[in-house]
C-alpha atoms as a PDB file:
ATOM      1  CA  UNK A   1     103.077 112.559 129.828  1.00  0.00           C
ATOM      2  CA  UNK A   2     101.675 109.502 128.167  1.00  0.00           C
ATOM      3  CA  UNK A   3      99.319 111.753 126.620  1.00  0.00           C
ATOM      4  CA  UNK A   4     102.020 114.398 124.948  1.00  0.00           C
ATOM      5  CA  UNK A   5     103.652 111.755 123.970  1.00  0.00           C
ATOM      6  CA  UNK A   6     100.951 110.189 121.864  1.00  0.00           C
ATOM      7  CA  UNK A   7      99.713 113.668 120.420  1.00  0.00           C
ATOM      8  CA  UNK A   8     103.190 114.280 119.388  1.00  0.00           C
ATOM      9  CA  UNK A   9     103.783 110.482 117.570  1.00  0.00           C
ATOM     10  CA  UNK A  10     100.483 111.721 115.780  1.00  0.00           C
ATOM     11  CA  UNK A  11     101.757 114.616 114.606  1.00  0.00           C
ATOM     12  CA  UNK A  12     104.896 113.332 113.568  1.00  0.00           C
ATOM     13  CA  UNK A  13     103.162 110.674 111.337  1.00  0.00           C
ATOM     14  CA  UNK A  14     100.562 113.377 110.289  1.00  0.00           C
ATOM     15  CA  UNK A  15     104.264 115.562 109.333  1.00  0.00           C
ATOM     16  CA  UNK A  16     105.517 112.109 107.243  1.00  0.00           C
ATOM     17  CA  UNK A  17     102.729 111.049 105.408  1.00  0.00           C
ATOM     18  CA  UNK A  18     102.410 114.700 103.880  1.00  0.00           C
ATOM     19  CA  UNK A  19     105.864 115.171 103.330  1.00  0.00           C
ATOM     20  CA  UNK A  20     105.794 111.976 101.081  1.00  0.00           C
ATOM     21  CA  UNK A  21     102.897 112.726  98.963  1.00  0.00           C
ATOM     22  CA  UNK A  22     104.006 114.933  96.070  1.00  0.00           C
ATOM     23  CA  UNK A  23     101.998 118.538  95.215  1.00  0.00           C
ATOM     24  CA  UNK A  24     101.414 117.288  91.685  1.00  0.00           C
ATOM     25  CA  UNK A  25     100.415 114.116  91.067  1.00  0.00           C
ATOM     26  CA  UNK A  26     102.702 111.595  88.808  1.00  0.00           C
ATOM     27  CA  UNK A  27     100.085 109.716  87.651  1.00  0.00           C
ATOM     28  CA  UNK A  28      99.751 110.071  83.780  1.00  0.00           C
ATOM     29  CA  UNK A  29      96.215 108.216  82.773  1.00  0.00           C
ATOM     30  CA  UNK A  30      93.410 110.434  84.784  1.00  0.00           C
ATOM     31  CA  UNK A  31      90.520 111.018  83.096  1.00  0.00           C
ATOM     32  CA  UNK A  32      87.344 111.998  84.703  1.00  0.00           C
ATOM     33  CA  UNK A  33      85.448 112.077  81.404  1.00  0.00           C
ATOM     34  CA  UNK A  34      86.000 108.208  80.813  1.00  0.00           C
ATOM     35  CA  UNK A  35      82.787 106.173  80.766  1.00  0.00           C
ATOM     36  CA  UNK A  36      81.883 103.813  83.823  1.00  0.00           C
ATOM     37  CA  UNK A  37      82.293 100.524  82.611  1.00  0.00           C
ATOM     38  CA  UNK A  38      79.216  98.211  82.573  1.00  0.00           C
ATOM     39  CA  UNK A  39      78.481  95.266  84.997  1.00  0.00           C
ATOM     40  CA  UNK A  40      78.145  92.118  83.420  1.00  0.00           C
ATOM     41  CA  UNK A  41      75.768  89.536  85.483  1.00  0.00           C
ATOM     42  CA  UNK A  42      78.665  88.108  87.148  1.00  0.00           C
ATOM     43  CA  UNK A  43      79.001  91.521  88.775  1.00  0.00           C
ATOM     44  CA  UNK A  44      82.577  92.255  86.812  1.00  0.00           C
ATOM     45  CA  UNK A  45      83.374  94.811  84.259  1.00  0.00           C
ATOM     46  CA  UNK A  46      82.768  94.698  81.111  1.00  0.00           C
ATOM     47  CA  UNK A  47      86.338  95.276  78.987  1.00  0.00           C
ATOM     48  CA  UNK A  48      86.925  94.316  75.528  1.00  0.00           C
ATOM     49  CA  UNK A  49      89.474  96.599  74.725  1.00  0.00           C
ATOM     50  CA  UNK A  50      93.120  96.195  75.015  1.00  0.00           C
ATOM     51  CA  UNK A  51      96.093  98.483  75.674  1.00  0.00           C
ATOM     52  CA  UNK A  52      98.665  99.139  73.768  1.00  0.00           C
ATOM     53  CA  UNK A  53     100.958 100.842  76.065  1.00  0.00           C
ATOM     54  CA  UNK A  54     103.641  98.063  78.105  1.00  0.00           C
ATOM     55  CA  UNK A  55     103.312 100.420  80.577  1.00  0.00           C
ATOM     56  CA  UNK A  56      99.314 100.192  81.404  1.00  0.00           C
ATOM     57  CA  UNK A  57      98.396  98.274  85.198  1.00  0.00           C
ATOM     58  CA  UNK A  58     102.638  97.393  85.429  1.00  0.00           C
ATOM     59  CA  UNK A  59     104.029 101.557  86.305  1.00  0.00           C
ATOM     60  CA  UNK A  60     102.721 102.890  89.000  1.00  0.00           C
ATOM     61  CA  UNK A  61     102.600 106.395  86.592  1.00  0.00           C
ATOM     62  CA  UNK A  62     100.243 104.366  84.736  1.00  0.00           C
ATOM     63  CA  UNK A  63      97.714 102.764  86.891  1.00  0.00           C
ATOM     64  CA  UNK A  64      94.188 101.105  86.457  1.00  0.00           C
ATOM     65  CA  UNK A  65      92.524 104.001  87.605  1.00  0.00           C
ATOM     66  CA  UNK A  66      89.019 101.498  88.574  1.00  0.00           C
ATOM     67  CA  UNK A  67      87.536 104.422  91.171  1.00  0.00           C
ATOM     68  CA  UNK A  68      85.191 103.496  93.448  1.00  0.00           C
ATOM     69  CA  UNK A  69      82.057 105.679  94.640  1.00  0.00           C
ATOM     70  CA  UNK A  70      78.954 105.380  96.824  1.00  0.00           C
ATOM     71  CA  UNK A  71      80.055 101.500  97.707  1.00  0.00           C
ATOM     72  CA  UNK A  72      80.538 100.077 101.318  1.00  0.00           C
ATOM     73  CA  UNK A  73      83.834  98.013 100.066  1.00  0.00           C
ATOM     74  CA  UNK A  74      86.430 100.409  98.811  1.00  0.00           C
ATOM     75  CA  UNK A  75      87.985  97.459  96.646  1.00  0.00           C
ATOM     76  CA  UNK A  76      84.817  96.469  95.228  1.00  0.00           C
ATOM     77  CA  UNK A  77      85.534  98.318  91.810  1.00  0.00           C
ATOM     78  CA  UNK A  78      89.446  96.467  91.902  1.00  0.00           C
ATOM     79  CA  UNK A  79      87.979  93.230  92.440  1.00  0.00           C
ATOM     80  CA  UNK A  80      84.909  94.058  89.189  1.00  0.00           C
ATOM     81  CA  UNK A  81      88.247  94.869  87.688  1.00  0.00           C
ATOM     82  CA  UNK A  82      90.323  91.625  87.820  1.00  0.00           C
ATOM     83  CA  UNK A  83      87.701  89.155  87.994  1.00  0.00           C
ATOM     84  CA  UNK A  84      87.156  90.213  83.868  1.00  0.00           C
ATOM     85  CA  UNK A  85      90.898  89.450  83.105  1.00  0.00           C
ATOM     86  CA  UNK A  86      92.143  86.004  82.117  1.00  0.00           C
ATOM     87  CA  UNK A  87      95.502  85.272  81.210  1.00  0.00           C
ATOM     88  CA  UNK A  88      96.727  85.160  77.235  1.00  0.00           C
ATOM     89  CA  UNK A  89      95.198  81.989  76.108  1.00  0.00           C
ATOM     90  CA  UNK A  90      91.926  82.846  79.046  1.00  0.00           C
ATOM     91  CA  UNK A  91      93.549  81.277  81.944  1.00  0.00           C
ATOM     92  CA  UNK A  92      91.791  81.891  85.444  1.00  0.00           C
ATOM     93  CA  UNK A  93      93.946  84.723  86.905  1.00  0.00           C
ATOM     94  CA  UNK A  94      94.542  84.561  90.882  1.00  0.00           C
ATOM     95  CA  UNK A  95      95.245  87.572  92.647  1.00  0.00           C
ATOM     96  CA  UNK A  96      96.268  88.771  95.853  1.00  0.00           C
ATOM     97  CA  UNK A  97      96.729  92.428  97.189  1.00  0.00           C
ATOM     98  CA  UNK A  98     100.269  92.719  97.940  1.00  0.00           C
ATOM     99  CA  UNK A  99     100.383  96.468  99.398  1.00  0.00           C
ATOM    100  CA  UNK A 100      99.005  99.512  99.153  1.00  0.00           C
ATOM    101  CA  UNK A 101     102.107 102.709  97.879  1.00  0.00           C
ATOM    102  CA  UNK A 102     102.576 105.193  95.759  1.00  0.00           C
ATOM    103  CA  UNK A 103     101.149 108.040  97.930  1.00  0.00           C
ATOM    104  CA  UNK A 104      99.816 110.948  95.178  1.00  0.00           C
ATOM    105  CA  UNK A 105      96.911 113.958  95.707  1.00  0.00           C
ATOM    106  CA  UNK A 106      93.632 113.234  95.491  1.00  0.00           C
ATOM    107  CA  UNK A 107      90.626 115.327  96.027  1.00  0.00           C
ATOM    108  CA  UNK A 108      88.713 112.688  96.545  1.00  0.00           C
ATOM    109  CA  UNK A 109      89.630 111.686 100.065  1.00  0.00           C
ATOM    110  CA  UNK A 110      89.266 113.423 102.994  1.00  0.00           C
ATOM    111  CA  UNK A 111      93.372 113.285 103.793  1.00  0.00           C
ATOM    112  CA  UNK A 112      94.021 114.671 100.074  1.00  0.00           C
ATOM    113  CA  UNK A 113      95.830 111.921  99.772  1.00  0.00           C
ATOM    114  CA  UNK A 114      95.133 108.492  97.649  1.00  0.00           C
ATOM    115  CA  UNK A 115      97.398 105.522  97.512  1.00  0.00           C
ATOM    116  CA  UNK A 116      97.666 102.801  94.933  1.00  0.00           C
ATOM    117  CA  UNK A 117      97.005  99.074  95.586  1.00  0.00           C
ATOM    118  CA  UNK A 118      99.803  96.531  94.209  1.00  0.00           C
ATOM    119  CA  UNK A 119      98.444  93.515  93.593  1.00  0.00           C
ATOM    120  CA  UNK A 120     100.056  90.079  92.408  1.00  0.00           C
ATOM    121  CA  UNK A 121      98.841  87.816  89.549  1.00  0.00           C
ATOM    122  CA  UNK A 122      99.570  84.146  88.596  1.00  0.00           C
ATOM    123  CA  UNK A 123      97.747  81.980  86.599  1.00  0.00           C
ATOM    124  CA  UNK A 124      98.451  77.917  86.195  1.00  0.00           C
ATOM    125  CA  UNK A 125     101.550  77.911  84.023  1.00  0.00           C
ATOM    126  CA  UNK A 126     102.764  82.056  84.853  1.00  0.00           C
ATOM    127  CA  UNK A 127     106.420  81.420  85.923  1.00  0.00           C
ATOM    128  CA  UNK A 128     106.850  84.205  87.625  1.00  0.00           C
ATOM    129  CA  UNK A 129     103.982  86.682  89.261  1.00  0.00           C
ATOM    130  CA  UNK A 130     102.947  89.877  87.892  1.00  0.00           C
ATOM    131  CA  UNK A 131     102.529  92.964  89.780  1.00  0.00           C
ATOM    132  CA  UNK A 132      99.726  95.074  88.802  1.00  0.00           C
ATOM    133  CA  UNK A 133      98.798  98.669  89.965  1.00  0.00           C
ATOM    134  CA  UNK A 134      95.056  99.692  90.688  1.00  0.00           C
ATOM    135  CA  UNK A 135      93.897 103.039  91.583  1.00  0.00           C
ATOM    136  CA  UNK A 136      90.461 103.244  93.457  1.00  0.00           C
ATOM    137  CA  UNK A 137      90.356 107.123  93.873  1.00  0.00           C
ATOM    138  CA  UNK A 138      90.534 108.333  90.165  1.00  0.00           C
ATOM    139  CA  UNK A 139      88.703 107.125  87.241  1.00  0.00           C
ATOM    140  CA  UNK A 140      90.368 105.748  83.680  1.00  0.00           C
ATOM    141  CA  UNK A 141      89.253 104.150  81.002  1.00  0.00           C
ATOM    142  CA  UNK A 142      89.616 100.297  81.808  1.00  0.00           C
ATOM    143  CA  UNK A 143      92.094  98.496  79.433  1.00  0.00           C
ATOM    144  CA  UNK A 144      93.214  94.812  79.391  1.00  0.00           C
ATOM    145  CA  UNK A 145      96.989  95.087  80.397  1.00  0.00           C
ATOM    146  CA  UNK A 146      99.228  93.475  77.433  1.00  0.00           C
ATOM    147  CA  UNK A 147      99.599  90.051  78.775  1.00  0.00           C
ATOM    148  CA  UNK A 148      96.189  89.549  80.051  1.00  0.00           C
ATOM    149  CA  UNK A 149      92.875  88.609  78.077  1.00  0.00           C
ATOM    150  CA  UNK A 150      88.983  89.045  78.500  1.00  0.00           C
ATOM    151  CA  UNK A 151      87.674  86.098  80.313  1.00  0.00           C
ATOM    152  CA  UNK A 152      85.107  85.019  78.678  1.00  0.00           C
END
């Protein structure tokens, strides 16, 4: 009995996590054709341009789409990511992975499923923390959110 009742909670959870990822992904800033950044010596990325749209890193439609590939730590490429942000005037950023949501197709995992990775910023003088959404499965090109700056 024990047994049933296991295979069936996995099948039920199998049943949900389906049912809430979408056919067609929502996510608007995909592009397999953007270049892989370049690792500085402090093993971050190299960014030097910034977005213009309010909605870069903050909607999960619009995500930092940092993919990951080949690497042992799946939030290697996130971490590459944020360590080359400051805040506006270069403050050292702090960040924290809040949760991972957002459930949307991906052919790049085995479930056909990716999720993205909400993390929170603050810097010394940030009143309140931001919330910014990475996406290790798909690849982007990597922006500095408005609000943020290169650290230098």
């Amino acid at each position: 009995m024990k047994k049933i009742s296991s295979v069936f909670t996995l099948l039920l959870s199998s049943l949900f996590l389906f049912s809430c990822v979408s056919t067609k992904s929502t996510i608007k800033n995909i592009d397999d054709k953007a270049p892989l950044p370049t690792l500085t010596k402090d093993n971050t990325f190299l960014i030097t341009e910034y977005s213009q749209d309010s909605k870069y890193g903050y909607d999960p439609d619009y995500p930092v789409n940092v993919f990951y590939k080949n690497s042992k730590d799946e939030n290697l490429n996130a971490q590459r990511y944020l360590n080359a942000l400051a805040g506006p005037k270069g403050e050292k950023i702090f960040y924290k992975k809040l949760e991972s949501c957002c459930p949307f197709p991906s052919k790049r995992t085995e479930m056909g499923a990716g999720f993205l990775d909400v993390y929170e910023i603050t810097w010394v003088g940030l009143q309140k923390p931001l919330k910014l959404y990475l996406n290790i499965y798909e690849r982007g090109y990597l922006l500095i959110p408005i609000g943020f700056s290169a650290k230098k």
